[in-house]
Protein backbone atom coordinates (compact mmCIF):
# COMPACT_ATOMS: atom_id res chain seq x y z
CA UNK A 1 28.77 -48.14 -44.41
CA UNK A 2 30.08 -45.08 -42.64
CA UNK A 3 29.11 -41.84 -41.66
CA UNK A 4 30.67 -38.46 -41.26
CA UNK A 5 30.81 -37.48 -37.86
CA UNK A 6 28.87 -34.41 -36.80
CA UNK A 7 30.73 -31.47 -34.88
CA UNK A 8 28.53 -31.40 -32.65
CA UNK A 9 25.43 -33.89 -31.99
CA UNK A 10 22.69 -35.02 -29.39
CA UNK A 11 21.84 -38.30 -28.23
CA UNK A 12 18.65 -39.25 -27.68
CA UNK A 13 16.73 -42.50 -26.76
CA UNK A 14 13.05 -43.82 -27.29
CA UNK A 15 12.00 -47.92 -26.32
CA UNK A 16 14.42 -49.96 -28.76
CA UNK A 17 16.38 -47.58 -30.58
CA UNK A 18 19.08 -44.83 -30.10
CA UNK A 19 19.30 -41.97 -32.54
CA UNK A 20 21.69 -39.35 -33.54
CA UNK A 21 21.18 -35.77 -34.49
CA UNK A 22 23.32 -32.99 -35.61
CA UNK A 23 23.49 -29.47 -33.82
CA UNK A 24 24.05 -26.75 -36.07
CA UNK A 25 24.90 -23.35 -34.94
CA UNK A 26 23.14 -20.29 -36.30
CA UNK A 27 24.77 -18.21 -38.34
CA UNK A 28 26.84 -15.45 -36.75
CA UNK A 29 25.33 -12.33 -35.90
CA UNK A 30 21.20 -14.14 -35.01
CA UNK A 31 20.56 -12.70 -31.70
CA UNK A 32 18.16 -15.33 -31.62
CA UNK A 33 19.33 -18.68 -29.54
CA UNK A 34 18.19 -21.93 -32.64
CA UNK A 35 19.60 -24.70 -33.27
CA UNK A 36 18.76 -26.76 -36.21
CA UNK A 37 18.53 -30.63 -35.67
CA UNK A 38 19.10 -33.07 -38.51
CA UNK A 39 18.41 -36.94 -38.06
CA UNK A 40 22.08 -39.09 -38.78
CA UNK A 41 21.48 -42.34 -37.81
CA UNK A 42 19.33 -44.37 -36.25
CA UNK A 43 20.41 -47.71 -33.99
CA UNK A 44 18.30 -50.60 -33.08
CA UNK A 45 18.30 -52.63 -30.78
CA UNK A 46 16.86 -56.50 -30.55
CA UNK A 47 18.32 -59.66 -28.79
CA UNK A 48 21.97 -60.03 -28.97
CA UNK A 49 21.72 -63.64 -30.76
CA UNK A 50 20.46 -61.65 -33.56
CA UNK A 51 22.66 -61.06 -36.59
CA UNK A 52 25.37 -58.10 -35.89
CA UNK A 53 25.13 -58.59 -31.89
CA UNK A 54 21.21 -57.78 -32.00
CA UNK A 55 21.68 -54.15 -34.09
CA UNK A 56 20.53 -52.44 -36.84
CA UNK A 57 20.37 -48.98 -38.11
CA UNK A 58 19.14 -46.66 -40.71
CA UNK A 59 20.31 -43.76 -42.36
CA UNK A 60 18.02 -42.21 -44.00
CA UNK A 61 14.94 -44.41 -44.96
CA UNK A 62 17.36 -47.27 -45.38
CA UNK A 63 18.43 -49.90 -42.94
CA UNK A 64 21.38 -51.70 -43.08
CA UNK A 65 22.57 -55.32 -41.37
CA UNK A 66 19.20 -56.85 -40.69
CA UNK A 67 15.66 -55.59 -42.15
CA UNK A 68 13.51 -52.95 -39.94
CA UNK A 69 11.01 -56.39 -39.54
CA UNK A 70 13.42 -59.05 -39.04
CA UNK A 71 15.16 -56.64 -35.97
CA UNK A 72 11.55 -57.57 -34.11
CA UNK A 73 11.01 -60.87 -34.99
CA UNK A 74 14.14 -62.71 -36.03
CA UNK A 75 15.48 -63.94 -32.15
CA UNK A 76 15.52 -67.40 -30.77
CA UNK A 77 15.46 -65.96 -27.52
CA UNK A 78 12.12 -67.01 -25.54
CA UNK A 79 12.44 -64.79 -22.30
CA UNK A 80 10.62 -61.64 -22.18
CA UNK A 81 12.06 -58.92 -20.39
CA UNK A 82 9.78 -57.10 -18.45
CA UNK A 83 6.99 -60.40 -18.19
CA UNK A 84 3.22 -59.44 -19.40
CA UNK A 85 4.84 -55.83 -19.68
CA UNK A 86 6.40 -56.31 -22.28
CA UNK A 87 3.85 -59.05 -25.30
CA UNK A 88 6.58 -58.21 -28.19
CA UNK A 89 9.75 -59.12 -26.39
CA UNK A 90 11.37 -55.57 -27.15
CA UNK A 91 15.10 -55.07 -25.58
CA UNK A 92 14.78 -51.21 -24.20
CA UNK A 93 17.28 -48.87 -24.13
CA UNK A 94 17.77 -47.25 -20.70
CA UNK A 95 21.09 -45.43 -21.33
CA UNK A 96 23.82 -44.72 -24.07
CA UNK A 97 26.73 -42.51 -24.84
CA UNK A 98 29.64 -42.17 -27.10
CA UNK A 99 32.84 -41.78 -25.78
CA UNK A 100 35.69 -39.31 -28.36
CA UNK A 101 38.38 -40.92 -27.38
CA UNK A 102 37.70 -44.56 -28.65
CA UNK A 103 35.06 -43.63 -30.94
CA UNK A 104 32.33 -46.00 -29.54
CA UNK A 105 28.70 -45.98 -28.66
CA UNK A 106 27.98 -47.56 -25.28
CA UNK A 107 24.48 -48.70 -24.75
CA UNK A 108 22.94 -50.59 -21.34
CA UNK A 109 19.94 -52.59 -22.24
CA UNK A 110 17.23 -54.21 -20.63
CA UNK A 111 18.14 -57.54 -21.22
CA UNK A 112 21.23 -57.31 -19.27
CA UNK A 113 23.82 -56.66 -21.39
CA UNK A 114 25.83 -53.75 -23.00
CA UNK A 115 26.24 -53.06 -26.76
CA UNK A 116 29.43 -51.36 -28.13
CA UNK A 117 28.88 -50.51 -31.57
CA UNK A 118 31.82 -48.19 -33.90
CA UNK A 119 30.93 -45.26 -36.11
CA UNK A 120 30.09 -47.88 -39.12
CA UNK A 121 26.88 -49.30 -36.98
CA UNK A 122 28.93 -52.44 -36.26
CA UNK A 123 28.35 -54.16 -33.02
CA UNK A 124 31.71 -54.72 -31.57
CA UNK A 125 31.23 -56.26 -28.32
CA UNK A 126 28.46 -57.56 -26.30
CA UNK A 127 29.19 -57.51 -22.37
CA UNK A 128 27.35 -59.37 -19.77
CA UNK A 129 27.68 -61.65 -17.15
CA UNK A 130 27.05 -65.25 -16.67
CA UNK A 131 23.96 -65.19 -14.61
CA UNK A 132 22.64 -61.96 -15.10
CA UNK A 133 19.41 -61.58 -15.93
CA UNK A 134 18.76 -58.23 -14.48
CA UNK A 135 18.19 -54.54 -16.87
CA UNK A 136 20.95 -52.55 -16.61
CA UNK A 137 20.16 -48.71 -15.35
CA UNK A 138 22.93 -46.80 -16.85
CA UNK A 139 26.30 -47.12 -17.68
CA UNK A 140 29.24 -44.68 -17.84
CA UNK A 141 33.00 -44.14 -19.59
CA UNK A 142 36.01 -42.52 -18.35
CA UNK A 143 37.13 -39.77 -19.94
CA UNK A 144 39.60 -42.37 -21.60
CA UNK A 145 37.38 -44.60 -23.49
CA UNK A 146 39.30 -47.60 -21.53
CA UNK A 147 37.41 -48.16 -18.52
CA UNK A 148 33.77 -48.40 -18.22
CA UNK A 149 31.13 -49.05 -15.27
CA UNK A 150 27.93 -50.38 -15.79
CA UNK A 151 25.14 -49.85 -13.04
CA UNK A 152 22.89 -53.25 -12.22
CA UNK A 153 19.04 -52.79 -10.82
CA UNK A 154 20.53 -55.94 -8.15
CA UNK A 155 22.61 -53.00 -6.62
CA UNK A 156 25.64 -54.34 -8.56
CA UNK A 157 28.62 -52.51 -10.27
CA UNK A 158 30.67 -53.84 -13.34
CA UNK A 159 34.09 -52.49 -13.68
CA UNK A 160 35.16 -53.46 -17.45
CA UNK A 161 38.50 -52.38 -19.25
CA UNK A 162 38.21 -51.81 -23.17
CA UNK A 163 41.46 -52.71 -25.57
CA UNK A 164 41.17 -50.96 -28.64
CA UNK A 165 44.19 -53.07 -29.57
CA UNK A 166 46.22 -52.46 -32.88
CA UNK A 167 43.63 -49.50 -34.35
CA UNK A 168 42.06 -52.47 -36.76
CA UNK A 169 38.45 -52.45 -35.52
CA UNK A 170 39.22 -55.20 -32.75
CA UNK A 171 37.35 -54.68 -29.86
CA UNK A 172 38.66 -56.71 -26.69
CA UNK A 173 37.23 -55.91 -23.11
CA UNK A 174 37.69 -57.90 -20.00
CA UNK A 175 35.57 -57.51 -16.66
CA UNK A 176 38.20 -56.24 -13.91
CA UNK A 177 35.63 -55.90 -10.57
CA UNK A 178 32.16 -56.63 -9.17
CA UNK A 179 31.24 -54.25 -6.78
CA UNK A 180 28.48 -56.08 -4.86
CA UNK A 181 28.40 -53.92 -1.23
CA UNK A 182 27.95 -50.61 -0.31
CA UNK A 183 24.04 -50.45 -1.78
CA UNK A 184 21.49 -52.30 -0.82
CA UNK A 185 21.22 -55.95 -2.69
CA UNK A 186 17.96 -55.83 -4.74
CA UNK A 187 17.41 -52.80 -5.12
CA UNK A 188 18.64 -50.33 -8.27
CA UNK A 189 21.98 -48.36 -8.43
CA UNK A 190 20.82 -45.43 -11.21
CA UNK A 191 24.24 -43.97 -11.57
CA UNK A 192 28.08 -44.02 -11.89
CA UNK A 193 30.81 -41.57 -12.18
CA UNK A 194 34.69 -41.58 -12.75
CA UNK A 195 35.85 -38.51 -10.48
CA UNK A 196 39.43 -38.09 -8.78
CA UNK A 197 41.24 -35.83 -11.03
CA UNK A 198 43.05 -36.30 -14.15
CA UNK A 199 43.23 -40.55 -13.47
CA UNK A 200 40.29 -40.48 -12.18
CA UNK A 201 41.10 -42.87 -9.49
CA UNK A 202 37.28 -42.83 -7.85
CA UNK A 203 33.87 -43.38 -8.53
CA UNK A 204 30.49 -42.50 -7.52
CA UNK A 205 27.67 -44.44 -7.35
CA UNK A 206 24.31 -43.47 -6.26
CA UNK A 207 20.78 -45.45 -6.28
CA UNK A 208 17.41 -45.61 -4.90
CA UNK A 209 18.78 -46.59 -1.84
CA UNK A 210 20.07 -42.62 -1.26
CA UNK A 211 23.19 -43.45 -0.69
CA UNK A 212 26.10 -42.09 -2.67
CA UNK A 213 28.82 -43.99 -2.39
CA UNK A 214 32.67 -43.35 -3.37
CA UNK A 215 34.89 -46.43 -4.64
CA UNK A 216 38.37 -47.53 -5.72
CA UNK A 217 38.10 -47.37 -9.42
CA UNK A 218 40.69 -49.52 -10.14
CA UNK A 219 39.47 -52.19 -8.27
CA UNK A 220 40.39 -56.02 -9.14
CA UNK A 221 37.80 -58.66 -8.46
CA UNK A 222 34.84 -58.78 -6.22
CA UNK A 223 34.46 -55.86 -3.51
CA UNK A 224 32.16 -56.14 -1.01
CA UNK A 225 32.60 -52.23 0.80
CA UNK A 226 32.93 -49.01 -1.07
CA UNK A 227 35.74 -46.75 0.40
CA UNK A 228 33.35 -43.97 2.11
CA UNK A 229 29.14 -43.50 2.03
CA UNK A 230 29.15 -39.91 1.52
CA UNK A 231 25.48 -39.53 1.50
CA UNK A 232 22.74 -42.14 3.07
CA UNK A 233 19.02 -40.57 3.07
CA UNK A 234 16.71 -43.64 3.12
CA UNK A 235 13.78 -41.25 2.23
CA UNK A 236 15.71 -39.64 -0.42
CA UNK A 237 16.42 -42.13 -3.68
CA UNK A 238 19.01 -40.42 -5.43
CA UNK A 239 18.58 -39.90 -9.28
CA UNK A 240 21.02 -37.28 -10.77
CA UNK A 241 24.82 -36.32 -10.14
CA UNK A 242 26.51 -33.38 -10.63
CA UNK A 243 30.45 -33.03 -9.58
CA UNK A 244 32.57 -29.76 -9.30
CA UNK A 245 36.17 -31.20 -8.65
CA UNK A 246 38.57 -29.02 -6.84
CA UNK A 247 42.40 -28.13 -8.22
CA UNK A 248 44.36 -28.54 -4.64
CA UNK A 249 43.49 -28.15 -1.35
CA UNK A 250 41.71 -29.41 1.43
CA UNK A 251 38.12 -29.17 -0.88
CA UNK A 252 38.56 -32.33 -2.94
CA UNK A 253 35.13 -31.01 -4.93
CA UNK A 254 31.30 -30.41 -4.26
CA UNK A 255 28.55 -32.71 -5.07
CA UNK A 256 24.99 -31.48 -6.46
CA UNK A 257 22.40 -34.45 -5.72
CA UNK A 258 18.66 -34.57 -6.88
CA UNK A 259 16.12 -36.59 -6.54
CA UNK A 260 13.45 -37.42 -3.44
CA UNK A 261 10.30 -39.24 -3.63
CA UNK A 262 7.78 -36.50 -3.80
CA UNK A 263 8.02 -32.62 -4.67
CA UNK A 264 5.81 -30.05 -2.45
CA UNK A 265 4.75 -26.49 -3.18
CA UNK A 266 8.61 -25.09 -3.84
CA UNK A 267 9.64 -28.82 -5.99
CA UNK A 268 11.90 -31.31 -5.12
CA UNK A 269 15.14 -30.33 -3.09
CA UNK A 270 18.40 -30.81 -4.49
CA UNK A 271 21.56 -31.03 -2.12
CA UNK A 272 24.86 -29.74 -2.37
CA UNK A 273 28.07 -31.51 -0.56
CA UNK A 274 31.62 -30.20 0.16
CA UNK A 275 33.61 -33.40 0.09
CA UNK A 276 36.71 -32.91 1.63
CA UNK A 277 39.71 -35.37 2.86
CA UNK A 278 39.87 -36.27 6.75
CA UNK A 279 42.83 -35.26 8.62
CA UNK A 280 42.81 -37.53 10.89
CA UNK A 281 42.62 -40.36 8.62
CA UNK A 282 44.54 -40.45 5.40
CA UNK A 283 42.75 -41.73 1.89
CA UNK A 284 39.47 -41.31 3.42
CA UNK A 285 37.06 -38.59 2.34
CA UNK A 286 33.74 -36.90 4.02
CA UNK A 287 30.58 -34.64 2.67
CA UNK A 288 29.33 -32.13 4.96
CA UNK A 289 26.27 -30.39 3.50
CA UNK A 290 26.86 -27.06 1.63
CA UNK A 291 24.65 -24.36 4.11
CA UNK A 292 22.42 -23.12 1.18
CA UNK A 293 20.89 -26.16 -0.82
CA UNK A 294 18.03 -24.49 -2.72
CA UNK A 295 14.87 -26.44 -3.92
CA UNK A 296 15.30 -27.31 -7.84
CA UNK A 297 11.28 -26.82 -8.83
């Protein structure tokens, strides 16, 4: 079954499921800022052995694919993710987003593995890797709908391309690069960012290790050293992103970073980076710390 796609609509995520809502404008002329949200659709999420790669979803009061009951109860799989955390076995969503272009929802999961399901709540492709058995922390698109990173808690990157091949619904993605240096091993990388202009030929990465990090995007195979380390604050695990990129010149963009471990009196400080290209040594880039950072409270 399909569903109209709202103009404009919000993401939003709660244990096992990902809903949808539509954002309707007022009417022209309320000097008054409301928005009206409508439930879409709904998406769970269970085990991918399940029927439909482990999802389900509801529009309206009725679900589709697999019943609301047998989305909790119908997997073979014994593990539970999370340990005594976690007595019903529930696979938690910990990021998602559609992507225009190809016309696909991307959600990272705590079992490991990421979900791409179409517009018609049909699971498309299931990505993971032999071995894994780590939650994945986020995950992120280009602005292509080809290419697509998703962020390990090991400190691990997966580069994966997406082939939407001949426009028929067939889904075929290949992993392209492990990025396995840069962060510390063990411990989680929260983010990651296509940057670099129109081909966005970089990416960020940033974790609880505070360091921010700046790779070859187009990497091919396992990579054990990111191009630069823009930021490193042991004492500072870095949460959130934020990227102004520059036209031409010298400034190559500035960086907004948040996050800390602690907030006193005036919050938690958020930094701001120029990141500019070193003369004296072509391809490689630098962040120097904007004078003025102010506190985000």
């Amino acid at each position: 079954m399909d569903v109209d796609r709202p103009q404009h609509a919000i993401l939003t995520s709660c244990n096992d499921c990902v809903y949808v809502w539509s954002l309707s404008k007022p009417p022209d002329g309320n000097s008054e800022v409301e928005f009206d949200l409508s439930a879409v659709m709904t998406f769970r999420f269970t085990h991918a052995d399940s029927a439909n790669g482990g999802v389900s979803f509801r529009i309206g009061d009725e679900w589709f694919e697999t019943s609301e009951q047998g989305m909790l109860h119908s997997s073979t799989t014994e593990k539970a993710f999370g340990g005594h955390r976690n007595p019903d076995n529930m696979v938690y969503v910990f990021d998602s987003s559609y992507n225009e272009a190809n016309g696909l929802l991307g959600v990272a999961l705590s079992d490991g593995t990421l979900r791409l399901v179409n517009s018609r709540g049909v699971c498309v492709s299931v990505l993971s890797l032999p071995g894994c058995e780590s939650h994945l922390t986020s995950f992120s698109w280009d602005s292509s709908g080809t290419r697509l990173v998703s962020c390990v808690a090991t400190g691990h990157m997966v580069l994966w391309h997406v082939d939407s091949g001949d426009g028929r619904g067939q889904i075929r993605v290949e992993c392209t690069s492990v990025l396995c240096g840069g962060h510390e091993i063990g411990r989680p990388i929260f983010g990651g960012r296509y940057i670099g202009g129109k081909d966005e030929d970089l990416l960020l990465s940033w974790g609880v290790d505070g360091k921010l990090c700046v790779w070859d995007s187009r990497s091919r195979g396992e990579i054990y050293q990111p191009i630069a380390t823009l930021v490193g604050k042991s004492d500072y695990p870095i949460y959130a992103v934020d990227v102004a990129e520059a036209a031409e010149g010298a400034l190559i963009g500035r960086i907004a970073i948040g996050g800390g471990n602690d907030g006193g009196f005036l919050g938690v400080p958020a930094f701001i980076y120029d990141v500019k290209q070193k003369e004296d040594d072509f391809g490689m880039v630098e962040a120097k710390e904007n004078d003025s950072p102010a506190p985000a409270k």
